[in-house]
Every structure is written in C-alpha cells, then in structure tokens.
C-alpha atoms as a PDB file:
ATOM      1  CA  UNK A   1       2.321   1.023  -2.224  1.00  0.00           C
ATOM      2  CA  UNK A   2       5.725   2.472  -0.695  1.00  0.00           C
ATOM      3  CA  UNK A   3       7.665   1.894  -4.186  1.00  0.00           C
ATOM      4  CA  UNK A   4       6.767   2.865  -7.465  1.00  0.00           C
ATOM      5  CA  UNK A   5       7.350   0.050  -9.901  1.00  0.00           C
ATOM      6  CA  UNK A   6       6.492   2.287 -13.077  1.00  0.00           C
ATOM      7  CA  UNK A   7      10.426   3.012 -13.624  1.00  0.00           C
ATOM      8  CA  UNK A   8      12.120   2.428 -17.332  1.00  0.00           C
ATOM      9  CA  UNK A   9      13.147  -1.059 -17.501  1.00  0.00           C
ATOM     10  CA  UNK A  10      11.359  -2.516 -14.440  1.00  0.00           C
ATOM     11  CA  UNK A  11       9.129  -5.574 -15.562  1.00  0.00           C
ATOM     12  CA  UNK A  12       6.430  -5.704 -12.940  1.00  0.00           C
ATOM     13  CA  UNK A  13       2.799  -7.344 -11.895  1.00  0.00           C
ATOM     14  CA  UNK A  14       0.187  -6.035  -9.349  1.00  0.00           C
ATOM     15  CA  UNK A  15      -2.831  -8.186  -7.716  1.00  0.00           C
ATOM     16  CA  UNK A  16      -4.902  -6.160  -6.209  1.00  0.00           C
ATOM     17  CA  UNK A  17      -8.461  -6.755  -4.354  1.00  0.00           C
ATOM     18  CA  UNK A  18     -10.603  -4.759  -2.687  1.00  0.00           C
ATOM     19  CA  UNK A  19     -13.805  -5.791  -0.127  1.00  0.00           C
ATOM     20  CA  UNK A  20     -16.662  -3.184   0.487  1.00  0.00           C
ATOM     21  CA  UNK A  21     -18.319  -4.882   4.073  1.00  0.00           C
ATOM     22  CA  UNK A  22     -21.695  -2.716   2.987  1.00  0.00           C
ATOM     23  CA  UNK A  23     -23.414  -5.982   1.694  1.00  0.00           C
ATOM     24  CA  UNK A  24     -22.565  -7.494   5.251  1.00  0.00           C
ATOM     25  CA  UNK A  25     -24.406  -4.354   7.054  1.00  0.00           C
ATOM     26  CA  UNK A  26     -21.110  -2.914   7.838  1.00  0.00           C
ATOM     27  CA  UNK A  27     -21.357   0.587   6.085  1.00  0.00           C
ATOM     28  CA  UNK A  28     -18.258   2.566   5.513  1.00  0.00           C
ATOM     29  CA  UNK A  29     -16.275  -0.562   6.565  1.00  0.00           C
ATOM     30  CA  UNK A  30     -13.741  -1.132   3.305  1.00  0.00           C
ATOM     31  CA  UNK A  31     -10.656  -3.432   3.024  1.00  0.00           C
ATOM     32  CA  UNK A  32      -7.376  -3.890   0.483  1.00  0.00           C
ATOM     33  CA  UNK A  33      -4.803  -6.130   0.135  1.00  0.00           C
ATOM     34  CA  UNK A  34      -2.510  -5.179  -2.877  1.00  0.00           C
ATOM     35  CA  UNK A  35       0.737  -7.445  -3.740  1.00  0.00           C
ATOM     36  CA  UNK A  36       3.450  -6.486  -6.313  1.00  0.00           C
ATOM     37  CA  UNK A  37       7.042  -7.474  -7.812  1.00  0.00           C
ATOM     38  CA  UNK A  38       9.090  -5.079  -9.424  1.00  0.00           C
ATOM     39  CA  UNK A  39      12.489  -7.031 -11.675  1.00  0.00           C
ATOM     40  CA  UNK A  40      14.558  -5.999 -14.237  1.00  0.00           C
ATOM     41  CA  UNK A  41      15.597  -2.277 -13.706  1.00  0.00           C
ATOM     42  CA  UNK A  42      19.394  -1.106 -15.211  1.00  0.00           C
ATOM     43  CA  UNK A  43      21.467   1.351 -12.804  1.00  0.00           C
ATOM     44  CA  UNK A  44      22.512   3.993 -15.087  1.00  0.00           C
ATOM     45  CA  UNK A  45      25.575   4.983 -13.579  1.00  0.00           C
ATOM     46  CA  UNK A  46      27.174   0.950 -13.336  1.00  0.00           C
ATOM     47  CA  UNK A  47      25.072  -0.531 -15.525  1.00  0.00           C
ATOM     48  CA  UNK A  48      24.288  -3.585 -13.420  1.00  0.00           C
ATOM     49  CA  UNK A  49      20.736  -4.430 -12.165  1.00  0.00           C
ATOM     50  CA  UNK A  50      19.000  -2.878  -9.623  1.00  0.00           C
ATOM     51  CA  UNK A  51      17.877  -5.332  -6.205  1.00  0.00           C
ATOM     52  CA  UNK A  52      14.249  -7.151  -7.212  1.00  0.00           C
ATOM     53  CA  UNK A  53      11.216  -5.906  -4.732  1.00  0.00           C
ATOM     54  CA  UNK A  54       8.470  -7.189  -3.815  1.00  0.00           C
ATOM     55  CA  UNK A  55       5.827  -5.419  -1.348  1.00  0.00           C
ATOM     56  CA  UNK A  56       2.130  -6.600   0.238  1.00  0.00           C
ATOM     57  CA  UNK A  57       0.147  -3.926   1.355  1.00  0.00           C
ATOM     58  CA  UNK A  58      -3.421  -4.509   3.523  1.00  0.00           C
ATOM     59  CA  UNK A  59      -5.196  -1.820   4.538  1.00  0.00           C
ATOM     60  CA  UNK A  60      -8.465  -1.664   6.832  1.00  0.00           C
ATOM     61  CA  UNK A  61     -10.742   1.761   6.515  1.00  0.00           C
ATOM     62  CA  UNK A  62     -13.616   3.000   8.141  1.00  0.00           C
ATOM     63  CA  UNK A  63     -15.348   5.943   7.191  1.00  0.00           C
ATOM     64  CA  UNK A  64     -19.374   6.236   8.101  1.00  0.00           C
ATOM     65  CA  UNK A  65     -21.251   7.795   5.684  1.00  0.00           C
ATOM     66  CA  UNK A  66     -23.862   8.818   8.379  1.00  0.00           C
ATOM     67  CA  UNK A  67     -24.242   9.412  11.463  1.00  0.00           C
ATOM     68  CA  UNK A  68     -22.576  11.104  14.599  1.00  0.00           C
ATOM     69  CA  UNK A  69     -19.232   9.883  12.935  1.00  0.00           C
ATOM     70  CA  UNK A  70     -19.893  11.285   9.960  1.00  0.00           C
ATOM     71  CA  UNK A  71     -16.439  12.984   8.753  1.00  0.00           C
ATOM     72  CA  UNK A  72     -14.438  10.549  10.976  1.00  0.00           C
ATOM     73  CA  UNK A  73     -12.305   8.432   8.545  1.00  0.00           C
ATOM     74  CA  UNK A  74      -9.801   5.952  10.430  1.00  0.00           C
ATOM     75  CA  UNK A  75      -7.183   3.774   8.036  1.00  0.00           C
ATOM     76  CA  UNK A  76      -4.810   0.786   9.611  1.00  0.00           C
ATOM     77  CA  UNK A  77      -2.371  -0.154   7.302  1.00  0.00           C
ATOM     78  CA  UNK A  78       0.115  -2.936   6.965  1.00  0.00           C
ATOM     79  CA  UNK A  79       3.130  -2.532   4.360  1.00  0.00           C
ATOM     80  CA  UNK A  80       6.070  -5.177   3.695  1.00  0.00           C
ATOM     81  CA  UNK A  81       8.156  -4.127   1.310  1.00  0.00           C
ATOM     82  CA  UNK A  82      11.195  -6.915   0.594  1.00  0.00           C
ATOM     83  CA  UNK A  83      14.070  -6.054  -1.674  1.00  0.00           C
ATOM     84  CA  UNK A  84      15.864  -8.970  -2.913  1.00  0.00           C
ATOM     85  CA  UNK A  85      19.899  -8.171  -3.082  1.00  0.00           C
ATOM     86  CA  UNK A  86      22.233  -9.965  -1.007  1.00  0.00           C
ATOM     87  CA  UNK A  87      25.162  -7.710  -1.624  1.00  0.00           C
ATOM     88  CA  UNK A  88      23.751  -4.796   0.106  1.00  0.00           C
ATOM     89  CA  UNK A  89      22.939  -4.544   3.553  1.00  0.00           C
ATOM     90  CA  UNK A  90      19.060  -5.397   4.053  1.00  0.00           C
ATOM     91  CA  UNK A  91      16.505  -2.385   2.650  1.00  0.00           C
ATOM     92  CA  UNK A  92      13.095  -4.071   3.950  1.00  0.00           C
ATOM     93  CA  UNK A  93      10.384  -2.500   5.657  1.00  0.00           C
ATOM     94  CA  UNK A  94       7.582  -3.708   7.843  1.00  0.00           C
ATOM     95  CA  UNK A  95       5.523  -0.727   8.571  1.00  0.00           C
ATOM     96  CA  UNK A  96       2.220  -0.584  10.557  1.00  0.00           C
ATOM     97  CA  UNK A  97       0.680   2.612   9.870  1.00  0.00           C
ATOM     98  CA  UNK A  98      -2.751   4.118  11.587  1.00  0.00           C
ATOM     99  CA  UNK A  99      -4.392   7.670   9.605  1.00  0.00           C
ATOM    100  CA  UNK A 100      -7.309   8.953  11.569  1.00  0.00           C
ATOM    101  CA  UNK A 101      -8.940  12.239   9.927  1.00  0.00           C
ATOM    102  CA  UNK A 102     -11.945  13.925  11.197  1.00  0.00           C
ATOM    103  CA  UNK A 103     -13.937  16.431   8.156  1.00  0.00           C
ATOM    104  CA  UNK A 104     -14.987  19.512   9.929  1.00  0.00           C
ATOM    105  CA  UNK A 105     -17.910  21.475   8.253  1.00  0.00           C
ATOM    106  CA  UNK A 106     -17.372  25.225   7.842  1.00  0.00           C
ATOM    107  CA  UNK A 107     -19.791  26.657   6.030  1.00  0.00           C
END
C-alpha cells in the first residue's frame, strides 16, 4: 500500500486476498489484490478534515523455488491510490511498478 491508514483519527477497512498458483502446478507463481479506505483524519494545524483515500493494489510475483531460476524473484505491481477532496488540486496516483531481484550465492 502507498499510504498508511494507521494515523490518529483515521477510521479505515482493508480487504485483502492472496492466491498461491502452486495447487495449479505453477510453483513460485503468487498473486494479491489488497483494497482500502482511509476517512475521518483531523488536520492539526486548521482543524478541518483531511481528503478521504482510497487505494487498490494487485500485485503478480514469481519467484521459483528451484531450478536454474532459483534466486530470480520478478514482482508487477499495479497501485491506484484516489484521494477524495475537491478543493485541492487532484493527488491520485496510478502507478505500474515492475521489481526484478536476482539472489546471488556467496559462500
């Protein structure tokens, strides 16, 4: 997730739900799809409410356990983050994101 809804004041809900693709024969194949709102958050300094957010992540991983490829770990990710506040100008993101690490042994 890009924001952190566990702020004093915020009133917020997370659905999460993860997939393993092992059962399918697809080792190391994993995918998440996470959606959250955020309300209810006081500025300090005026004392009015902070913009409601809402944000769906999915992400898409492979990482063989085995193998030649063993080590490799590739991640796509999709993020949409939408803040609700229509007197300031628009703060949403749509991010695609793509994390490939590779585990070298040294020893």
């Amino acid at each position: 997730m890009v924001t952190s809804f566990q702020q004093a004041g915020v009133e917020a809900y997370l659905v999460s739900l993860t997939y393993d693709f092992a059962k399918l024969g697809l080792e190391g194949v994993k995918f998440r799809a996470a959606w959250g709102q955020g309300w209810g958050r006081n500025d300090p300094v005026t004392n009015g409410d902070f913009a409601n957010q809402e944000e769906l992540d999915l992400r898409f991983v492979y990482a063989p356990p085995r193998g030649p490829l063993q080590g490799l770990r590739v991640e796509v990710e999709y993020i949409d983050w939408t803040v609700y506040d229509d007197a300031l100008p628009s703060e949403d993101l749509t991010q695609f994101r793509t994390i490939v690490n590779y585990s070298v042994p040294l020893l």
